[in-house]
PDB file of N, CA and C in Angstrom:
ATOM      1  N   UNK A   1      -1.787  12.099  42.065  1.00  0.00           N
ATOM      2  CA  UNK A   1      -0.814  11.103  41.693  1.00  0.00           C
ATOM      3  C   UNK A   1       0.537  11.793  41.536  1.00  0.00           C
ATOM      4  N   UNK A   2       1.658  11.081  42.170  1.00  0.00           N
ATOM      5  CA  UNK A   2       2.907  11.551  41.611  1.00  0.00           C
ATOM      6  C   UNK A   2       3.609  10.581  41.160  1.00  0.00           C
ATOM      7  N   UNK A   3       4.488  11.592  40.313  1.00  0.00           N
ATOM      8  CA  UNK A   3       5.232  10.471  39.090  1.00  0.00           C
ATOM      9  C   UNK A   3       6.777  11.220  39.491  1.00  0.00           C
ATOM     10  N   UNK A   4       7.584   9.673  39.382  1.00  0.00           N
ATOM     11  CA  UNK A   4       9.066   9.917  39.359  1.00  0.00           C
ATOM     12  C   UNK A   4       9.925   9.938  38.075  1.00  0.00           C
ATOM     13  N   UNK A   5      10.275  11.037  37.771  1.00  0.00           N
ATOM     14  CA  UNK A   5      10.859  10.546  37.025  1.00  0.00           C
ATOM     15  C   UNK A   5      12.502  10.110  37.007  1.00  0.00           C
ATOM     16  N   UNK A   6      12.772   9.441  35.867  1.00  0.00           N
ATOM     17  CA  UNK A   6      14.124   9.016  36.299  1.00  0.00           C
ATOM     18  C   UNK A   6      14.992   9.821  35.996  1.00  0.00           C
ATOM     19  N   UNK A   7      16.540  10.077  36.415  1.00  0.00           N
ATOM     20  CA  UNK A   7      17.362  11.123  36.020  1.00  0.00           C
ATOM     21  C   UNK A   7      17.512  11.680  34.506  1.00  0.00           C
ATOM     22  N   UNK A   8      17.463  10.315  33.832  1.00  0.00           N
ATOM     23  CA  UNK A   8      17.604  11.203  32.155  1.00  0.00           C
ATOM     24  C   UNK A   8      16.316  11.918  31.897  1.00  0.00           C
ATOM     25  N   UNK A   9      15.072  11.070  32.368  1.00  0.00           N
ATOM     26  CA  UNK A   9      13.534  11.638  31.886  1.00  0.00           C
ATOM     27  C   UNK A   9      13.926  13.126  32.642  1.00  0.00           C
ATOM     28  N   UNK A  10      14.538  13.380  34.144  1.00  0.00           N
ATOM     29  CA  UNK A  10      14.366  14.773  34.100  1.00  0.00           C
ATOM     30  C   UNK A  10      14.693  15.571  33.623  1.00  0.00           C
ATOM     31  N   UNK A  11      16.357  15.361  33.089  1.00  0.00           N
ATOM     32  CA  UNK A  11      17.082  15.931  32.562  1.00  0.00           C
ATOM     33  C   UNK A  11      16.360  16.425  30.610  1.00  0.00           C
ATOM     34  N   UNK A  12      15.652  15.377  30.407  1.00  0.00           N
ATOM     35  CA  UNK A  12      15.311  15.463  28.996  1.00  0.00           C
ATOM     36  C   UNK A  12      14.044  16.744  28.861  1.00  0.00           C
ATOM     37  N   UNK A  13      12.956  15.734  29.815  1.00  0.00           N
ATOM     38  CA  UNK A  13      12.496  17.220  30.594  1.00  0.00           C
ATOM     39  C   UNK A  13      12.859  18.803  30.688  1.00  0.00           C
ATOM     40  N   UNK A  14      14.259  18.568  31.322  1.00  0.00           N
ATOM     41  CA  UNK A  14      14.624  19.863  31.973  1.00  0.00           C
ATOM     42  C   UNK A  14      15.003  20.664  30.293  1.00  0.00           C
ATOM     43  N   UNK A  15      15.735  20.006  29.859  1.00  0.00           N
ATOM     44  CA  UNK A  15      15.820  20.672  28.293  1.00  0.00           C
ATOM     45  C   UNK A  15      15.069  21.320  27.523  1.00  0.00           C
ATOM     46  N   UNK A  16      13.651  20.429  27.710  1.00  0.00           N
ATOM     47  CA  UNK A  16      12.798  21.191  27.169  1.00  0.00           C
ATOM     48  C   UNK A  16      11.996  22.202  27.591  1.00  0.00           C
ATOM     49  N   UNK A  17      12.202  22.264  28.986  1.00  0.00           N
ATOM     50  CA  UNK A  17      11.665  23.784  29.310  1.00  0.00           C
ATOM     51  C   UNK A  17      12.730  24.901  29.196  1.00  0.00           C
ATOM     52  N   UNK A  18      13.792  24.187  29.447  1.00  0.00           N
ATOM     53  CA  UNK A  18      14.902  25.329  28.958  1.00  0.00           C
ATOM     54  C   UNK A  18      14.930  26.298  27.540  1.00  0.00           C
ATOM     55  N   UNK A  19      14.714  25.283  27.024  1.00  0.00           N
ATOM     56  CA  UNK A  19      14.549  25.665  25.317  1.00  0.00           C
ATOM     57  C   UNK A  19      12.985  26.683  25.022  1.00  0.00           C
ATOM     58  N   UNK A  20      12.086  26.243  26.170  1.00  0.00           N
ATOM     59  CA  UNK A  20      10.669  27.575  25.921  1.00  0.00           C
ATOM     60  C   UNK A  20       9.776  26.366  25.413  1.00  0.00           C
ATOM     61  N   UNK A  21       9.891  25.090  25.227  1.00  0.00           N
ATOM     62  CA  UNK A  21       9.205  23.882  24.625  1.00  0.00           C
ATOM     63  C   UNK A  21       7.883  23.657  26.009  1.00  0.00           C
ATOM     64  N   UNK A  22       8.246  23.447  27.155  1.00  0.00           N
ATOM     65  CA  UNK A  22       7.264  23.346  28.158  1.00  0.00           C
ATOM     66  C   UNK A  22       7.663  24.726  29.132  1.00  0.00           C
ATOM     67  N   UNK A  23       6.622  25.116  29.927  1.00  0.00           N
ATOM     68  CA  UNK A  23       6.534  25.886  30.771  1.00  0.00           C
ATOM     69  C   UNK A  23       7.253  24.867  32.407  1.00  0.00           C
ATOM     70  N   UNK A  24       6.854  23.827  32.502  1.00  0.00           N
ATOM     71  CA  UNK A  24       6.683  23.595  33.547  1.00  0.00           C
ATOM     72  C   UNK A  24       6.670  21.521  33.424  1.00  0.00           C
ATOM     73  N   UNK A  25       7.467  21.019  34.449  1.00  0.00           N
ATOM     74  CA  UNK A  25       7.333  19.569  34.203  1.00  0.00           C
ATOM     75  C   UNK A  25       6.205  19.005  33.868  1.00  0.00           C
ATOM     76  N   UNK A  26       4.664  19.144  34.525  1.00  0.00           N
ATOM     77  CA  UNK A  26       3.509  18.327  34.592  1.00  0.00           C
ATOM     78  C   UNK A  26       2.906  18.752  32.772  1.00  0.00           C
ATOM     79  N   UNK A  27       3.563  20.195  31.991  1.00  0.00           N
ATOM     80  CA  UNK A  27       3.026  20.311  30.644  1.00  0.00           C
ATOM     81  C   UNK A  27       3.840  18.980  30.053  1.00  0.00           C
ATOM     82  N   UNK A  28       5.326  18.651  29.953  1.00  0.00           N
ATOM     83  CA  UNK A  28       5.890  17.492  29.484  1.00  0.00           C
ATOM     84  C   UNK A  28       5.147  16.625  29.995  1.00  0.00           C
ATOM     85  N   UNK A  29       4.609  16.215  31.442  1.00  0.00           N
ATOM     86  CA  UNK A  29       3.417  14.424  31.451  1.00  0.00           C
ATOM     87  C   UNK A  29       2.698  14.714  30.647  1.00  0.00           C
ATOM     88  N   UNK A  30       1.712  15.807  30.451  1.00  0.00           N
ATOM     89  CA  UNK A  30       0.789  16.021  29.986  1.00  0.00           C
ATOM     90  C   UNK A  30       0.742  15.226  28.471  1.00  0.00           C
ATOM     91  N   UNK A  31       1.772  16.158  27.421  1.00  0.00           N
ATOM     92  CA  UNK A  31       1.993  15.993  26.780  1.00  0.00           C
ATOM     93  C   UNK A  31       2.263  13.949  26.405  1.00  0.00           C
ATOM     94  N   UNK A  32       3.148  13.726  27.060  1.00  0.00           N
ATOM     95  CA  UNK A  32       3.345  12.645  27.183  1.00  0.00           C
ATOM     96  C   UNK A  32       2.566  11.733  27.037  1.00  0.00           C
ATOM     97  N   UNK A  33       1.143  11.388  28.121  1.00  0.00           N
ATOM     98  CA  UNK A  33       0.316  10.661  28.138  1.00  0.00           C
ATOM     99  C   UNK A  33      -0.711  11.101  27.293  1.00  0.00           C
ATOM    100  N   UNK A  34      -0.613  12.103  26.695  1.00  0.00           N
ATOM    101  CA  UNK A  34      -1.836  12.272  25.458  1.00  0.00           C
ATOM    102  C   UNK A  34      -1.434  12.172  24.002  1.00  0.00           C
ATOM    103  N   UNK A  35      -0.068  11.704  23.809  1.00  0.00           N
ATOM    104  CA  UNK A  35       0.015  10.881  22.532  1.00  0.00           C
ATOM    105  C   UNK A  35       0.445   9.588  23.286  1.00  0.00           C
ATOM    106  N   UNK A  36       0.416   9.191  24.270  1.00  0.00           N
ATOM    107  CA  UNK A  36       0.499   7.769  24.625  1.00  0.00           C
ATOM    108  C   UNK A  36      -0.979   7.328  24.258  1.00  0.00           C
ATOM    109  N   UNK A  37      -2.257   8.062  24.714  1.00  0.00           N
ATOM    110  CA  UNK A  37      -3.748   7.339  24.505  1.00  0.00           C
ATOM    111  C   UNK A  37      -3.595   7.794  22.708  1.00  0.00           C
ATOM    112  N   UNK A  38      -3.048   8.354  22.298  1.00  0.00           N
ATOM    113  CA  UNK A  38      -3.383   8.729  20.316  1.00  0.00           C
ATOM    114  C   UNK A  38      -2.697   7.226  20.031  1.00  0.00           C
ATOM    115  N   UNK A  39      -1.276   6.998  20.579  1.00  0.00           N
ATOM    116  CA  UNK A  39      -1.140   5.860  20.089  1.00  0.00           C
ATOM    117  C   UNK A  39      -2.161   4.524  20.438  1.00  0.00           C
ATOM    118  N   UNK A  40      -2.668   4.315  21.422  1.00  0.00           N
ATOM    119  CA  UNK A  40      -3.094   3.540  22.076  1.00  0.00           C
ATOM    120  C   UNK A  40      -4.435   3.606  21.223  1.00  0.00           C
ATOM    121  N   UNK A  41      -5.029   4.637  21.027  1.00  0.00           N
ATOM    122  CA  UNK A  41      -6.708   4.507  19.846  1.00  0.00           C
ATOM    123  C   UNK A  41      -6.138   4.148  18.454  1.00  0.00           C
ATOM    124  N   UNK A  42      -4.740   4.573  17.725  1.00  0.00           N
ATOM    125  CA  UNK A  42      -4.603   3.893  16.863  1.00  0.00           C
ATOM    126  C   UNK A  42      -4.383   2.270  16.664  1.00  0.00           C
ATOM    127  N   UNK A  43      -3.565   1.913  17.752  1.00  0.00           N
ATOM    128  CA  UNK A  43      -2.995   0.768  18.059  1.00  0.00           C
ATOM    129  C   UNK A  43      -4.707   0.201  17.905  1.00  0.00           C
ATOM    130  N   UNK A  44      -6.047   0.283  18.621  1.00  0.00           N
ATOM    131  CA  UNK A  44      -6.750  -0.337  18.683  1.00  0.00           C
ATOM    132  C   UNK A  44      -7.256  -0.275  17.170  1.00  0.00           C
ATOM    133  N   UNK A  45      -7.625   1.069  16.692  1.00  0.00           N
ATOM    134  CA  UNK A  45      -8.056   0.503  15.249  1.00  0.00           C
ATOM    135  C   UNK A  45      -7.677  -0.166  13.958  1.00  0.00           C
ATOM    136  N   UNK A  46      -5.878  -0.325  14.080  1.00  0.00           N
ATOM    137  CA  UNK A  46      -5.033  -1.512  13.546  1.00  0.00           C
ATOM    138  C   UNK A  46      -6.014  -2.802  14.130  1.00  0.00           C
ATOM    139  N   UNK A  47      -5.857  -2.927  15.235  1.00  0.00           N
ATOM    140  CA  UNK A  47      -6.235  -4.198  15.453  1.00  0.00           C
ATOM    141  C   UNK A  47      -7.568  -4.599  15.100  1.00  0.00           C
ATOM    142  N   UNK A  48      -8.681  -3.254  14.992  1.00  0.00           N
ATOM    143  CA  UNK A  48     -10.262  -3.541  14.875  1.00  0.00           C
ATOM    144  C   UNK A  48      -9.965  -4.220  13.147  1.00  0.00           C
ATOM    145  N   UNK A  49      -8.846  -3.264  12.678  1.00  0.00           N
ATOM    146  CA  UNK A  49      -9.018  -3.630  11.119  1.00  0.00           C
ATOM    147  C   UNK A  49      -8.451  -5.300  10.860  1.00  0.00           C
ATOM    148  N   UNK A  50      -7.234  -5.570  11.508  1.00  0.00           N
ATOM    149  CA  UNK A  50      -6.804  -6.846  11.605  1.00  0.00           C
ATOM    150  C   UNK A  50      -7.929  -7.898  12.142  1.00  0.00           C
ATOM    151  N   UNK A  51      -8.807  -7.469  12.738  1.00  0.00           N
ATOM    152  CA  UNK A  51      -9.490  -8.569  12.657  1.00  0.00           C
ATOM    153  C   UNK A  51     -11.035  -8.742  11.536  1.00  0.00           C
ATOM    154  N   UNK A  52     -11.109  -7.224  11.178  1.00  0.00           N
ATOM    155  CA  UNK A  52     -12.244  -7.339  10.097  1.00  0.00           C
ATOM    156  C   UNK A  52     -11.180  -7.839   8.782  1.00  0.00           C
ATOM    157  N   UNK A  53     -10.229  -7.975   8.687  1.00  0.00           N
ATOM    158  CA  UNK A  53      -9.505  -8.305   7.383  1.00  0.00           C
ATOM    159  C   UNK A  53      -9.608  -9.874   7.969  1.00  0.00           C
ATOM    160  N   UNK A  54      -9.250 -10.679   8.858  1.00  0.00           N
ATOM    161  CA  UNK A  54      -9.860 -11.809   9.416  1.00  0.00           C
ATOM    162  C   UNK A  54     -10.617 -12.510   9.152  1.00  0.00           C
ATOM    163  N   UNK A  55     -12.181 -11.944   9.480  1.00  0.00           N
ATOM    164  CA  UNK A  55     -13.115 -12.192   9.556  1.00  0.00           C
ATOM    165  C   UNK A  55     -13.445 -12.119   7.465  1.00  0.00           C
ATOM    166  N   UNK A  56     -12.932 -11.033   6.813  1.00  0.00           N
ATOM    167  CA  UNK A  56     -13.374 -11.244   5.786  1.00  0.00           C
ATOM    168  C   UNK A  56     -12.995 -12.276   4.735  1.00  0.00           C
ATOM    169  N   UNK A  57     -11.186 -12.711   5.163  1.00  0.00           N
ATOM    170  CA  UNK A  57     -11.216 -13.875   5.002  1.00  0.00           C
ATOM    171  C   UNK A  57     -11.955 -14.826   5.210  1.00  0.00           C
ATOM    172  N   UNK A  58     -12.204 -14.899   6.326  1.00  0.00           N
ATOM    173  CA  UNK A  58     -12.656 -16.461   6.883  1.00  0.00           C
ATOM    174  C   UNK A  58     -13.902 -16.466   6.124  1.00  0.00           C
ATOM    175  N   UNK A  59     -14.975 -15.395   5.827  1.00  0.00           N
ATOM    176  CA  UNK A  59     -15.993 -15.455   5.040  1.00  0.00           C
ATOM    177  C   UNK A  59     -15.626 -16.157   3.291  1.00  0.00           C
ATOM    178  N   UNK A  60     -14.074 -16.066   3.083  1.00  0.00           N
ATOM    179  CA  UNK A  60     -13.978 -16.424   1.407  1.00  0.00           C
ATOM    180  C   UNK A  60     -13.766 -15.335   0.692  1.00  0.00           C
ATOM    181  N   UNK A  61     -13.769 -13.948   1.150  1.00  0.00           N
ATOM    182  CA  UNK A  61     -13.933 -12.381   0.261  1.00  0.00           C
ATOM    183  C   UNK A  61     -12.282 -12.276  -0.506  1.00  0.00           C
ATOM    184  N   UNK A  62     -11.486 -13.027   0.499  1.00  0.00           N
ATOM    185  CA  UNK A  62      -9.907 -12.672  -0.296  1.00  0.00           C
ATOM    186  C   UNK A  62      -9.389 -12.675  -1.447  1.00  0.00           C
ATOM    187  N   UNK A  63      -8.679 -12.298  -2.184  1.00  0.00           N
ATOM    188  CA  UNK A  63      -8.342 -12.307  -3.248  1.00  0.00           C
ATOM    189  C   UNK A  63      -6.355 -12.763  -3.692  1.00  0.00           C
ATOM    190  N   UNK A  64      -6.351 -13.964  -3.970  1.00  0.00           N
ATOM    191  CA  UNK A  64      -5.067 -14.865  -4.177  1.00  0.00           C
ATOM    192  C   UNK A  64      -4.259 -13.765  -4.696  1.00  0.00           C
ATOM    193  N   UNK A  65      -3.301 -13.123  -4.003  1.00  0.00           N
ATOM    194  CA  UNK A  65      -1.897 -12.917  -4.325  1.00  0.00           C
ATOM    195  C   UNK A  65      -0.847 -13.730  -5.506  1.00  0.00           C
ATOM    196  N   UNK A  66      -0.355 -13.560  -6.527  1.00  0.00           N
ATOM    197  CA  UNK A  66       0.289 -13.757  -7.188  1.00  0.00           C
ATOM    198  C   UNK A  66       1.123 -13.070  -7.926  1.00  0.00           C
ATOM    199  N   UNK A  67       2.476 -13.482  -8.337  1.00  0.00           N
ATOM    200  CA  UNK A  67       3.231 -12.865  -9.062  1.00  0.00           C
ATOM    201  C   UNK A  67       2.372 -12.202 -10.406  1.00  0.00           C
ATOM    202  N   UNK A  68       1.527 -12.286 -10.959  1.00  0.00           N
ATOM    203  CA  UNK A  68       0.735 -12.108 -11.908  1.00  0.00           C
ATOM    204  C   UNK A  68      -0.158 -10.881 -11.645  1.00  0.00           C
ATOM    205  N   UNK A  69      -0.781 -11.328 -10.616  1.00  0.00           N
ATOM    206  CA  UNK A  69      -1.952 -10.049  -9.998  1.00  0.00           C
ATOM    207  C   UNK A  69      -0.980  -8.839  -9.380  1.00  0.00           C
ATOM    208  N   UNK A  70       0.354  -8.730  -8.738  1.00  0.00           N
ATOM    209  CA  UNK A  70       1.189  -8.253  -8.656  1.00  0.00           C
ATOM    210  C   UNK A  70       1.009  -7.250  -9.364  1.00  0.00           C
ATOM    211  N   UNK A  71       1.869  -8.020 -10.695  1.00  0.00           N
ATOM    212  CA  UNK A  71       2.149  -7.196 -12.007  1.00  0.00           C
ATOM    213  C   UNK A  71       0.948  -6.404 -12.357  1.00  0.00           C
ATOM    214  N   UNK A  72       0.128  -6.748 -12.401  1.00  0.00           N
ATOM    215  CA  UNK A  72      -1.018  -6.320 -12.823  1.00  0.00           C
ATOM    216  C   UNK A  72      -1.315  -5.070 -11.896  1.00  0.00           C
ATOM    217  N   UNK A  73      -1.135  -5.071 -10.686  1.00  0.00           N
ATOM    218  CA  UNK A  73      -1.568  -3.957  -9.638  1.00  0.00           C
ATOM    219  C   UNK A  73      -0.694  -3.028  -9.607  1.00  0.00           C
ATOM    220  N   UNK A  74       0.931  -3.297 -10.230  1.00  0.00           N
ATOM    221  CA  UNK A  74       1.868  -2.426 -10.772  1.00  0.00           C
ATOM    222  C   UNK A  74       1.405  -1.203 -11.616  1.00  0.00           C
ATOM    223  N   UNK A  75       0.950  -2.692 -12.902  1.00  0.00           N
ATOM    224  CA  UNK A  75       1.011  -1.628 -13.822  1.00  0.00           C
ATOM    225  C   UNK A  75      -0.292  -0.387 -13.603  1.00  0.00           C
ATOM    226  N   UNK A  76      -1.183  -0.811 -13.330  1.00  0.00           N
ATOM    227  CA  UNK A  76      -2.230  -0.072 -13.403  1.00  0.00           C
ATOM    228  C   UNK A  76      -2.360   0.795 -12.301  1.00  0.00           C
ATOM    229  N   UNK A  77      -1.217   1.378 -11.180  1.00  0.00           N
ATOM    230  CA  UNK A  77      -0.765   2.228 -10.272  1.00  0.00           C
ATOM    231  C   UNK A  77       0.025   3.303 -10.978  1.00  0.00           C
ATOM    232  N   UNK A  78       0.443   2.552 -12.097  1.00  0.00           N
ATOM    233  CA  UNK A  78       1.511   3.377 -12.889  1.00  0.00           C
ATOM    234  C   UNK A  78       0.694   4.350 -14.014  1.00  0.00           C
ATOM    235  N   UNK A  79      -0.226   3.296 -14.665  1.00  0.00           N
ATOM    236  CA  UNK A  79      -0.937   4.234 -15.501  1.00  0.00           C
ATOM    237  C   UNK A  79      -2.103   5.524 -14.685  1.00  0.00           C
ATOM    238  N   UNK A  80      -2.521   5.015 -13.469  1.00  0.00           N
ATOM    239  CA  UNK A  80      -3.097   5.915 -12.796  1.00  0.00           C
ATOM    240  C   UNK A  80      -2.266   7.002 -12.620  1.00  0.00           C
ATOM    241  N   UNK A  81      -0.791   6.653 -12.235  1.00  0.00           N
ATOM    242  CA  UNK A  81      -0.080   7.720 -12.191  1.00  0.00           C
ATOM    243  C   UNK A  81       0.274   8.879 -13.229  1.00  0.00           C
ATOM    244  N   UNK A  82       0.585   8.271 -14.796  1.00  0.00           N
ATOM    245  CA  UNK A  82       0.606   8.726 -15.787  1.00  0.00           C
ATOM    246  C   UNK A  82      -0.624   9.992 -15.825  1.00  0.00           C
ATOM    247  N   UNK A  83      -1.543   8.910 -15.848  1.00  0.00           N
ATOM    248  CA  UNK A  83      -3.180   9.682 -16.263  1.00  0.00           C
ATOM    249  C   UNK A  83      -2.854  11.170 -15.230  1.00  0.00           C
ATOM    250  N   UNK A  84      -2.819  11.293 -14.020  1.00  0.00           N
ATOM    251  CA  UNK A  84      -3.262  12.422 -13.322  1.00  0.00           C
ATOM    252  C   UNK A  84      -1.635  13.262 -13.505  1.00  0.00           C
ATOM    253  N   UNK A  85      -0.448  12.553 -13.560  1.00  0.00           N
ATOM    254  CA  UNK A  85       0.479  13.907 -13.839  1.00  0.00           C
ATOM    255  C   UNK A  85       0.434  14.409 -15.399  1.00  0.00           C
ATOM    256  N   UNK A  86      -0.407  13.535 -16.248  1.00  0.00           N
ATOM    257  CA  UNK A  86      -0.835  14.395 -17.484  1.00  0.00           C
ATOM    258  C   UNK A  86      -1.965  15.428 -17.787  1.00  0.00           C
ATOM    259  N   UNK A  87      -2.950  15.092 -16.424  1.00  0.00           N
ATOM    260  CA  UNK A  87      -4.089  15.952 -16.187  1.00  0.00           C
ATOM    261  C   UNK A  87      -3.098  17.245 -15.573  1.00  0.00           C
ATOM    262  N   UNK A  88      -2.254  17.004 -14.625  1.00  0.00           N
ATOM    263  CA  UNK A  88      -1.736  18.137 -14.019  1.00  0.00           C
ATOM    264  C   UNK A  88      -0.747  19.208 -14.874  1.00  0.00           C
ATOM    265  N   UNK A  89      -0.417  18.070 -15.744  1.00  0.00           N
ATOM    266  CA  UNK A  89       0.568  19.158 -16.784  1.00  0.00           C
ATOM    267  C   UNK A  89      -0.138  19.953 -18.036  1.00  0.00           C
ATOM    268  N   UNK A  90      -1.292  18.882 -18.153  1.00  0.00           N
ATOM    269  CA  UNK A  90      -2.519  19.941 -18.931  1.00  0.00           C
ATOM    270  C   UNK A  90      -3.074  21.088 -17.800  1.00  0.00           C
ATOM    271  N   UNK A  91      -3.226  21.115 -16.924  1.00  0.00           N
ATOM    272  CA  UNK A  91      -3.679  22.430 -16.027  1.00  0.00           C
ATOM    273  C   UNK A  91      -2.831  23.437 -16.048  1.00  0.00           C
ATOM    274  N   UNK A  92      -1.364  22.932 -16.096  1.00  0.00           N
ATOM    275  CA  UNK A  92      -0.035  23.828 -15.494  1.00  0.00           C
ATOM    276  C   UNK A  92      -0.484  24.928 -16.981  1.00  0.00           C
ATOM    277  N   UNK A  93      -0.225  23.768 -18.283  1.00  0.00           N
ATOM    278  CA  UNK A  93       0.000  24.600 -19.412  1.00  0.00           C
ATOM    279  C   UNK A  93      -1.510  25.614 -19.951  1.00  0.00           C
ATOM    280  N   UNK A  94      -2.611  25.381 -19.450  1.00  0.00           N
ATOM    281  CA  UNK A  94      -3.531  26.338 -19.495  1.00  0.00           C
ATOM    282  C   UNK A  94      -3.767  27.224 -18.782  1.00  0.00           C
ATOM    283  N   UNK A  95      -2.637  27.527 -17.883  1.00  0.00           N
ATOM    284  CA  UNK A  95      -2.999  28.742 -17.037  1.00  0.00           C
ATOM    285  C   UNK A  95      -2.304  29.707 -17.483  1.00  0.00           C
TER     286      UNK A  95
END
């Protein structure tokens, strides 16, 4: 297979072998199309999850959002937070 690239892609290309980043154009495709498929397996397991979050709705499992439950998920992020930078500052001071 050959691939064209367009004047800036070569030029952007060309930079980076200049710089010692690629040896050679086909290491930049390379590169290229193998975080194109990383995105592409993440992209799918967003979507596997978007639809098990779906599906667990549609079963009834959800749990009503409110200004209330909010607060509530605030605070108790906060005290989790408290709790472990007081565990950590008890470690600091026993060493």
């Amino acid at each position: 297979m050959n691939v064209e690239l367009t004047p800036d892609q070569r030029a952007f290309v060309q930079k980076a072998i200049e710089s010692g980043r690629f040896k050679r154009e086909e290491e930049a495709v390379e590169e290229a199309l193998a975080l194109w498929e990383e995105r592409e397996r993440r992209r799918l397991e967003i979507l596997a999850m978007l639809d098990e979050a779906d599906a667990s709705l549609a079963r009834g499992e959800g749990i009503p959002i409110t200004e209330e439950s909010m607060r509530a998920l605030a605070e108790d992020v906060k005290q989790q937070g408290r709790r472990r930078l007081a565990a950590e500052r008890k470690r600091a001071t026993s060493r």
